[in-house]
PDB file of N, CA and C in Angstrom:
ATOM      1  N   UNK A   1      16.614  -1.341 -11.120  1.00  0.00           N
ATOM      2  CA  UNK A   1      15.437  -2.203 -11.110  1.00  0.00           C
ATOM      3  C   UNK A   1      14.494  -1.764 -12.230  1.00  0.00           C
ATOM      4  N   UNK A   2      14.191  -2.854 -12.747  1.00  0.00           N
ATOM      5  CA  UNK A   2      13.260  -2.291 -14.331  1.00  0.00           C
ATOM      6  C   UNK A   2      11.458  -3.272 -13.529  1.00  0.00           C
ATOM      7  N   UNK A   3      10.588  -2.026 -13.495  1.00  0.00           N
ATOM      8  CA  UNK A   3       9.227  -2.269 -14.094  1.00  0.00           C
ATOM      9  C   UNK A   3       8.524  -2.257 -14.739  1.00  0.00           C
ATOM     10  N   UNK A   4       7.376  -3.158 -14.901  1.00  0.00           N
ATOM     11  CA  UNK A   4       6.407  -3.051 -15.579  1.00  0.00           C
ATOM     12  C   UNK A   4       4.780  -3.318 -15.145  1.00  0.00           C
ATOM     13  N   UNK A   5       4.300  -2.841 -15.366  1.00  0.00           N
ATOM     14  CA  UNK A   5       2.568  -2.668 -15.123  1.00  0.00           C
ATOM     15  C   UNK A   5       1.534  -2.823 -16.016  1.00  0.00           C
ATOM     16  N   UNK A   6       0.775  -3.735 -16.047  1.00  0.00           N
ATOM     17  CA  UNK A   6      -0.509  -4.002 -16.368  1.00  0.00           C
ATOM     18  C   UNK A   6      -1.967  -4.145 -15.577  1.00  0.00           C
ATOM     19  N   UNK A   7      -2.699  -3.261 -15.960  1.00  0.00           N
ATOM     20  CA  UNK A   7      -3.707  -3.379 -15.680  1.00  0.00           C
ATOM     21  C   UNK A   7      -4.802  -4.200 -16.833  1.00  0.00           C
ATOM     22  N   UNK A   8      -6.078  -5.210 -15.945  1.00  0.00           N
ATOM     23  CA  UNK A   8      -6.489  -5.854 -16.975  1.00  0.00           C
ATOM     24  C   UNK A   8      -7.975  -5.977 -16.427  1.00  0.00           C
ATOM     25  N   UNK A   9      -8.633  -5.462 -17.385  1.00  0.00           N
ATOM     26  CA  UNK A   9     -10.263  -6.069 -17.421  1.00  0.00           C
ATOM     27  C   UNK A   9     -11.035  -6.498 -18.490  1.00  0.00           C
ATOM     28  N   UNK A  10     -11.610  -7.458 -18.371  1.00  0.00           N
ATOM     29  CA  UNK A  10     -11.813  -8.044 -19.329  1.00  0.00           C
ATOM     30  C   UNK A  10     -13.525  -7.867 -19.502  1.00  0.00           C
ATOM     31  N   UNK A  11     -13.974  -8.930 -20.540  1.00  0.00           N
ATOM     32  CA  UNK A  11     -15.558  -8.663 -21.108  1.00  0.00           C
ATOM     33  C   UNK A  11     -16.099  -8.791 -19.766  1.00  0.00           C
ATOM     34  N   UNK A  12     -16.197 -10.024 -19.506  1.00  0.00           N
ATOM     35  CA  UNK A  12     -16.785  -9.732 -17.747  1.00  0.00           C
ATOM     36  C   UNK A  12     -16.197 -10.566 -16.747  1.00  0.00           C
ATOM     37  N   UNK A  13     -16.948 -10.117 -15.321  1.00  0.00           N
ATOM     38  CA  UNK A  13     -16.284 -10.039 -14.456  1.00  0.00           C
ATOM     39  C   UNK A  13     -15.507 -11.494 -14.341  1.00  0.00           C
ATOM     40  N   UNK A  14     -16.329 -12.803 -14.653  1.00  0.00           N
ATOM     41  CA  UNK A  14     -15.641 -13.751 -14.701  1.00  0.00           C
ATOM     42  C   UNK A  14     -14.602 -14.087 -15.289  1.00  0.00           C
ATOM     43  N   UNK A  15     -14.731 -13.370 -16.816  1.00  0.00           N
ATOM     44  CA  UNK A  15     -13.454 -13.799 -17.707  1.00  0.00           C
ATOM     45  C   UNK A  15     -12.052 -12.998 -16.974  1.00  0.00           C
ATOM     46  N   UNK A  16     -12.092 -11.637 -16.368  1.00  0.00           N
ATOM     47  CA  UNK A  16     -10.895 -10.866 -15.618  1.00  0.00           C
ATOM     48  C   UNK A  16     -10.785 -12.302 -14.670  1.00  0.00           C
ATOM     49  N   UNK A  17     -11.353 -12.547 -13.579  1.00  0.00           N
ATOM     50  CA  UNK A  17     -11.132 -13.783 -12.782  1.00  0.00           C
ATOM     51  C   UNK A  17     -10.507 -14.658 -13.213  1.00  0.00           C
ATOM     52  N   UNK A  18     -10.732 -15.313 -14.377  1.00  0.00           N
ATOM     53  CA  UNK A  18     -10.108 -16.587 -15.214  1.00  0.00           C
ATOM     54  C   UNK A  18      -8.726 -16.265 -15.524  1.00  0.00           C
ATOM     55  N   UNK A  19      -8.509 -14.874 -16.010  1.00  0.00           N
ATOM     56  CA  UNK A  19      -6.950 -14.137 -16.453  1.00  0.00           C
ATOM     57  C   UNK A  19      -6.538 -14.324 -15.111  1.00  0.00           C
ATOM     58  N   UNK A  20      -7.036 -13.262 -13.623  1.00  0.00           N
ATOM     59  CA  UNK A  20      -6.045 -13.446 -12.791  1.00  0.00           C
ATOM     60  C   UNK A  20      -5.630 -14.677 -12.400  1.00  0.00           C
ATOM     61  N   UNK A  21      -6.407 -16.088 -12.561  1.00  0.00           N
ATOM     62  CA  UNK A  21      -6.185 -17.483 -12.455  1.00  0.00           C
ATOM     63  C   UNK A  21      -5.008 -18.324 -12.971  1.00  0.00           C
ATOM     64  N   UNK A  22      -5.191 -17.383 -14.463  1.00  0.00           N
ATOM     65  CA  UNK A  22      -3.924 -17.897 -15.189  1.00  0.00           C
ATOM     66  C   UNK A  22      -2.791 -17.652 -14.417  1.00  0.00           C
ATOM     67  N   UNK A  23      -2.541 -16.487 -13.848  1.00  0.00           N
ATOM     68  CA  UNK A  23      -1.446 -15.789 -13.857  1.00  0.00           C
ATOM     69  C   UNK A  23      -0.787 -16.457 -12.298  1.00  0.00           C
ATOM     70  N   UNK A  24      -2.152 -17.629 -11.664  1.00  0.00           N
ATOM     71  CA  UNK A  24      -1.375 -17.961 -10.205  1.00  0.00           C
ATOM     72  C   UNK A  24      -0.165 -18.284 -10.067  1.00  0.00           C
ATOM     73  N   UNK A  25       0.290 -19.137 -10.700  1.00  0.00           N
ATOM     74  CA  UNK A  25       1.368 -19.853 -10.482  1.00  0.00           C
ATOM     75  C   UNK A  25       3.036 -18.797 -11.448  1.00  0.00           C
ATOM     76  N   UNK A  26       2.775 -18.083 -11.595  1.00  0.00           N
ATOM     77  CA  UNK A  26       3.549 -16.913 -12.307  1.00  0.00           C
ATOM     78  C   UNK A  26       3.813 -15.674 -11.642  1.00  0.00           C
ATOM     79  N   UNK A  27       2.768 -15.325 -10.987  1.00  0.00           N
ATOM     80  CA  UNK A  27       3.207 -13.885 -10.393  1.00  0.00           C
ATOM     81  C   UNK A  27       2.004 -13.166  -9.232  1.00  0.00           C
ATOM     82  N   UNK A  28       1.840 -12.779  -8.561  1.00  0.00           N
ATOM     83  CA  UNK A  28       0.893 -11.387  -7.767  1.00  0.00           C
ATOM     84  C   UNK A  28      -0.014 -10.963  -8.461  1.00  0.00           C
ATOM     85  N   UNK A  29      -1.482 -11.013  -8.605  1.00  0.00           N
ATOM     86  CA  UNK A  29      -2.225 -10.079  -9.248  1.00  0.00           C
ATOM     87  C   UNK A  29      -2.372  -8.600  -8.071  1.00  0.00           C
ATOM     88  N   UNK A  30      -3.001  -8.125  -8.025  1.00  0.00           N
ATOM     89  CA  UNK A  30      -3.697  -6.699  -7.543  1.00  0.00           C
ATOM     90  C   UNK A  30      -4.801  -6.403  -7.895  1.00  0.00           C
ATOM     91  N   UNK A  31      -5.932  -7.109  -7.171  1.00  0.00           N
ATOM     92  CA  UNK A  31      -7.446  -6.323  -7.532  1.00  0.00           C
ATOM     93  C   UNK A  31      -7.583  -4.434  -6.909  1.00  0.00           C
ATOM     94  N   UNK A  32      -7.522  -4.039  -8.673  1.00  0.00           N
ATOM     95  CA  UNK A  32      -7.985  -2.604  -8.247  1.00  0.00           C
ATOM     96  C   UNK A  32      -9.151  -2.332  -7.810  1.00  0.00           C
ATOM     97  N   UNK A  33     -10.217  -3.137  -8.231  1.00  0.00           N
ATOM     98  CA  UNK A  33     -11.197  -2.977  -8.033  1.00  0.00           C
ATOM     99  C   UNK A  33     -12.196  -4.601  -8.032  1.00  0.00           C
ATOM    100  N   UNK A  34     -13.443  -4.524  -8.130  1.00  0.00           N
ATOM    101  CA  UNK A  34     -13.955  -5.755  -8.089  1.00  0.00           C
ATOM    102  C   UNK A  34     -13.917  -6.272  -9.717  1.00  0.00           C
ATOM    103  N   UNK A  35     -13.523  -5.708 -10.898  1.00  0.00           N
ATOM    104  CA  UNK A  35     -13.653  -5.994 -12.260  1.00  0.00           C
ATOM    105  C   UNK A  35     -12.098  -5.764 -12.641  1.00  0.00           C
ATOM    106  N   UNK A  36     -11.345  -5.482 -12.322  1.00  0.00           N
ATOM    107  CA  UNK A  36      -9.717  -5.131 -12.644  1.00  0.00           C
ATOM    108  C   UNK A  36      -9.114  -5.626 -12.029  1.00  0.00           C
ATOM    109  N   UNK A  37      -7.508  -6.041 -12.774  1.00  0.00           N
ATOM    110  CA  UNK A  37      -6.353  -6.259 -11.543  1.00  0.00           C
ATOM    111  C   UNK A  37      -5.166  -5.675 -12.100  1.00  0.00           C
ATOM    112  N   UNK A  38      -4.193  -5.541 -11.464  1.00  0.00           N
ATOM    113  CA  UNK A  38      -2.775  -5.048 -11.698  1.00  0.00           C
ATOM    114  C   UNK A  38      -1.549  -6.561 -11.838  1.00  0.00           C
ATOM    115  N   UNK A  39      -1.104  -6.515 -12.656  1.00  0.00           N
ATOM    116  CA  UNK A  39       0.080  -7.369 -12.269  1.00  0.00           C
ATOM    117  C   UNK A  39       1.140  -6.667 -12.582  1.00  0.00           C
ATOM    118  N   UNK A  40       2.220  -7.415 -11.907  1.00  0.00           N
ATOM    119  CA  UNK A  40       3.961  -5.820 -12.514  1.00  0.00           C
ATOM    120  C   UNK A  40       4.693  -7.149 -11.900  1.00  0.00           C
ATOM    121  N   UNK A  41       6.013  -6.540 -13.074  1.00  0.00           N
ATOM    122  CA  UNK A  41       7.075  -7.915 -13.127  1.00  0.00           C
ATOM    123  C   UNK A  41       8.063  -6.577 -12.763  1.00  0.00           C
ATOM    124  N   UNK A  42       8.640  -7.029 -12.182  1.00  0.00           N
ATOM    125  CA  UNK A  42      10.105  -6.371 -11.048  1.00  0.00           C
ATOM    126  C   UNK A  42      11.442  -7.372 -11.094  1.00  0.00           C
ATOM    127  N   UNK A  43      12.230  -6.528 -11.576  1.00  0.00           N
ATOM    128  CA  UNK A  43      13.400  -7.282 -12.413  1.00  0.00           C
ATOM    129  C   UNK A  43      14.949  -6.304 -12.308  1.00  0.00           C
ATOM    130  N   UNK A  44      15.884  -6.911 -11.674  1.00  0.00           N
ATOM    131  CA  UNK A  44      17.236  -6.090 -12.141  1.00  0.00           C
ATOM    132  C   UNK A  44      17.555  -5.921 -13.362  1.00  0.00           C
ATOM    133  N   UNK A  45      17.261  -6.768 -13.850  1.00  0.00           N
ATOM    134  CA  UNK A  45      18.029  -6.971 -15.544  1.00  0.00           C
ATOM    135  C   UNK A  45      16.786  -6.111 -16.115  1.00  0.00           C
ATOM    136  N   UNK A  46      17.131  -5.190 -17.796  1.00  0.00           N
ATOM    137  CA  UNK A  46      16.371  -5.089 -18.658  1.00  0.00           C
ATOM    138  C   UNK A  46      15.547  -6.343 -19.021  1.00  0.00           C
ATOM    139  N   UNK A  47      16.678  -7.243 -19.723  1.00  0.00           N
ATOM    140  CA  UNK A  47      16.113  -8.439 -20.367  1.00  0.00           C
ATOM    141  C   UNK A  47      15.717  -9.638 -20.080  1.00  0.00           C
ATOM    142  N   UNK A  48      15.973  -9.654 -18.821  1.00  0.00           N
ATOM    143  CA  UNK A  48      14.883 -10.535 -17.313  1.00  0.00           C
ATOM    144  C   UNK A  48      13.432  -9.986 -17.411  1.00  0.00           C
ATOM    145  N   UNK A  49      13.352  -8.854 -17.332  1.00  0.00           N
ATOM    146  CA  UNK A  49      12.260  -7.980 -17.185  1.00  0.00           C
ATOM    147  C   UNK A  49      10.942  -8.602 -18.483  1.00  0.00           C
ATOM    148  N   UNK A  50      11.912  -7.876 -19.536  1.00  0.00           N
ATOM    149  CA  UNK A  50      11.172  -8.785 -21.015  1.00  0.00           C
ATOM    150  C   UNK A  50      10.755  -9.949 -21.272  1.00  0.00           C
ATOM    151  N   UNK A  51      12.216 -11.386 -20.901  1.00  0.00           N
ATOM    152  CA  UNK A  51      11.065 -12.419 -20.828  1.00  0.00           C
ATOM    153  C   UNK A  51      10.180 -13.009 -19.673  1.00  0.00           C
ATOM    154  N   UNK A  52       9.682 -12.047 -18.539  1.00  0.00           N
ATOM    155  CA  UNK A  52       9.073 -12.515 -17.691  1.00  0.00           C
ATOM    156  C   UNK A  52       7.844 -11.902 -17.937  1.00  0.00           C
ATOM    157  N   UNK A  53       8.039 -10.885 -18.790  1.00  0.00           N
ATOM    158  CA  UNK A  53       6.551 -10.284 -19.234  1.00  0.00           C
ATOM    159  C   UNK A  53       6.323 -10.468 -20.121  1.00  0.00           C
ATOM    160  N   UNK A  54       7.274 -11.249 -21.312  1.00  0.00           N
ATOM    161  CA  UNK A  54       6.788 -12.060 -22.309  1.00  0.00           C
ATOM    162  C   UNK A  54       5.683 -12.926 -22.052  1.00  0.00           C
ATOM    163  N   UNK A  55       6.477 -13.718 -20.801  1.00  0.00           N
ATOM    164  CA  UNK A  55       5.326 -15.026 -20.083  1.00  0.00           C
ATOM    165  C   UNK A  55       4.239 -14.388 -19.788  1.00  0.00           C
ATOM    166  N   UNK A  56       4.351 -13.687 -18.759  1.00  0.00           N
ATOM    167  CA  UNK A  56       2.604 -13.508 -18.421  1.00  0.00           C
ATOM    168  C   UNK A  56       1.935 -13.425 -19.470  1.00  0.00           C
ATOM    169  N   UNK A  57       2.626 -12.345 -20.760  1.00  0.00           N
ATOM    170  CA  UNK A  57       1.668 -12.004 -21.725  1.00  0.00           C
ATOM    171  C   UNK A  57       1.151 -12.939 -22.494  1.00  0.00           C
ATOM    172  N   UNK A  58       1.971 -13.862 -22.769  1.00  0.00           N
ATOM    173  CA  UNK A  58       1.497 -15.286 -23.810  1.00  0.00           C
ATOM    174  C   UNK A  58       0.626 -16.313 -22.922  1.00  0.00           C
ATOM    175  N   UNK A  59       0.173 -15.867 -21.278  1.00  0.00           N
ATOM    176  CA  UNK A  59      -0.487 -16.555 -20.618  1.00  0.00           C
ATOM    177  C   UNK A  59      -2.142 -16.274 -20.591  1.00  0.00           C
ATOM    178  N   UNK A  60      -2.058 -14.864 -20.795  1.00  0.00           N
ATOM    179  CA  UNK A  60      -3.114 -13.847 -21.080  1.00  0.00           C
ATOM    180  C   UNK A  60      -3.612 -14.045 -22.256  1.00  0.00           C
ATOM    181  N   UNK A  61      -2.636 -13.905 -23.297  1.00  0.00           N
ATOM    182  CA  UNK A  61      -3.563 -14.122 -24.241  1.00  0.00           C
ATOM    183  C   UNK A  61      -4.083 -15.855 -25.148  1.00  0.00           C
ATOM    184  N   UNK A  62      -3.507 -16.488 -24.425  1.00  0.00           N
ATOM    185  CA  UNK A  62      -3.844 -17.659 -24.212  1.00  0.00           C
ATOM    186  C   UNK A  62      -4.952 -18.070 -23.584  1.00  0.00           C
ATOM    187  N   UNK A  63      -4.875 -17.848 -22.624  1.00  0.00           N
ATOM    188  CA  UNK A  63      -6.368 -17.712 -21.823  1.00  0.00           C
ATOM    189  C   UNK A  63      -7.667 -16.998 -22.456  1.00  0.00           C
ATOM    190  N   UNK A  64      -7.206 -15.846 -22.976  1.00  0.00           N
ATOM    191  CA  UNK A  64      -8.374 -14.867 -23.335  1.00  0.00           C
ATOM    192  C   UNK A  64      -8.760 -15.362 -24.574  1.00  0.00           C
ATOM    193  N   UNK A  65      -7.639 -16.147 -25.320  1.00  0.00           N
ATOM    194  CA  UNK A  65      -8.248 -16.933 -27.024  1.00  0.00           C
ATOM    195  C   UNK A  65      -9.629 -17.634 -26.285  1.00  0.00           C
ATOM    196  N   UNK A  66      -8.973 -18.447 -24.967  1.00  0.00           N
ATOM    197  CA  UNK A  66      -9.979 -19.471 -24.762  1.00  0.00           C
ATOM    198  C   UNK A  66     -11.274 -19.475 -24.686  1.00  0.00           C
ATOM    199  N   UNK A  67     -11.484 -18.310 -23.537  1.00  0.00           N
ATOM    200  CA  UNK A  67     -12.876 -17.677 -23.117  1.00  0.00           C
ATOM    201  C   UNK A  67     -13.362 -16.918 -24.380  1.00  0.00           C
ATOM    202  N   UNK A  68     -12.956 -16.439 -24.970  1.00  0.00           N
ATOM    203  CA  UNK A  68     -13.803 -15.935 -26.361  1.00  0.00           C
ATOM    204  C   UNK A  68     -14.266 -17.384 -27.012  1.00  0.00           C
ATOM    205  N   UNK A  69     -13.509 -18.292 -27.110  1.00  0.00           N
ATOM    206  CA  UNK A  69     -13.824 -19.178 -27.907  1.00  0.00           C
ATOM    207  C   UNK A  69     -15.062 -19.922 -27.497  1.00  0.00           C
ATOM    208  N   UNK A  70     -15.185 -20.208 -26.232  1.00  0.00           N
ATOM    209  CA  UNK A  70     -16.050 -20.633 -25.407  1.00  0.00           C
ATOM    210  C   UNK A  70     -17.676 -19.447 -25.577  1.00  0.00           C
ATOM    211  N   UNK A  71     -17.246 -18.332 -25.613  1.00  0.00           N
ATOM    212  CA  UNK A  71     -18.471 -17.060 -25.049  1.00  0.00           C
ATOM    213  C   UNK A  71     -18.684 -17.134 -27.248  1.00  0.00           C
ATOM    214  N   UNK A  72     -18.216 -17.659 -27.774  1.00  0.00           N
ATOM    215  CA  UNK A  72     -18.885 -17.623 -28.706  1.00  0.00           C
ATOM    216  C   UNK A  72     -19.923 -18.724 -28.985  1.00  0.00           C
ATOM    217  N   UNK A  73     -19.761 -20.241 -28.239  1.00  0.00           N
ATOM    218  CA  UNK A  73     -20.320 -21.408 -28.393  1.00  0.00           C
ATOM    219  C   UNK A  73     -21.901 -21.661 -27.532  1.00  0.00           C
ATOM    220  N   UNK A  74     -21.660 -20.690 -26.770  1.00  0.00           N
ATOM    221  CA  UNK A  74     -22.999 -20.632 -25.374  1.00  0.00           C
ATOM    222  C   UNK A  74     -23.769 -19.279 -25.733  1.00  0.00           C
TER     223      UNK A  74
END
């Protein structure tokens, strides 16, 4: 079984919220705390493992282009 772990906090507390949002329909977050979360992709395969954490990751930073783009306009 291959893991992986991310922990994620972002500028603030809302924008971490908006990431774990992204990630509903994809996977489990884990609030470590009230400003952090954990997500982990759990996989037999090596290369199952990779593109499922490819996804989250291109979901993340997709999201996070957004909210910057936005926290620069307000």
């Amino acid at each position: 079984m291959w893991t992986i772990a991310l922990t994620v906090q972002s500028r603030t507390v809302s924008d971490t919220t908006a990431l774990a949002a992204c990630l509903a329909t994809d996977c489990n977050v884990e609030w470590t705390d009230e400003d952090s979360f954990t997500l982990m992709v759990k996989e037999a395969l090596c290369k199952d493992a990779r593109a499922m954490w490819n996804t989250r990751l291109r979901g993340l930073i997709a999201t996070d282009t957004v909210l910057s783009s936005f926290s620069k306009f307000s």
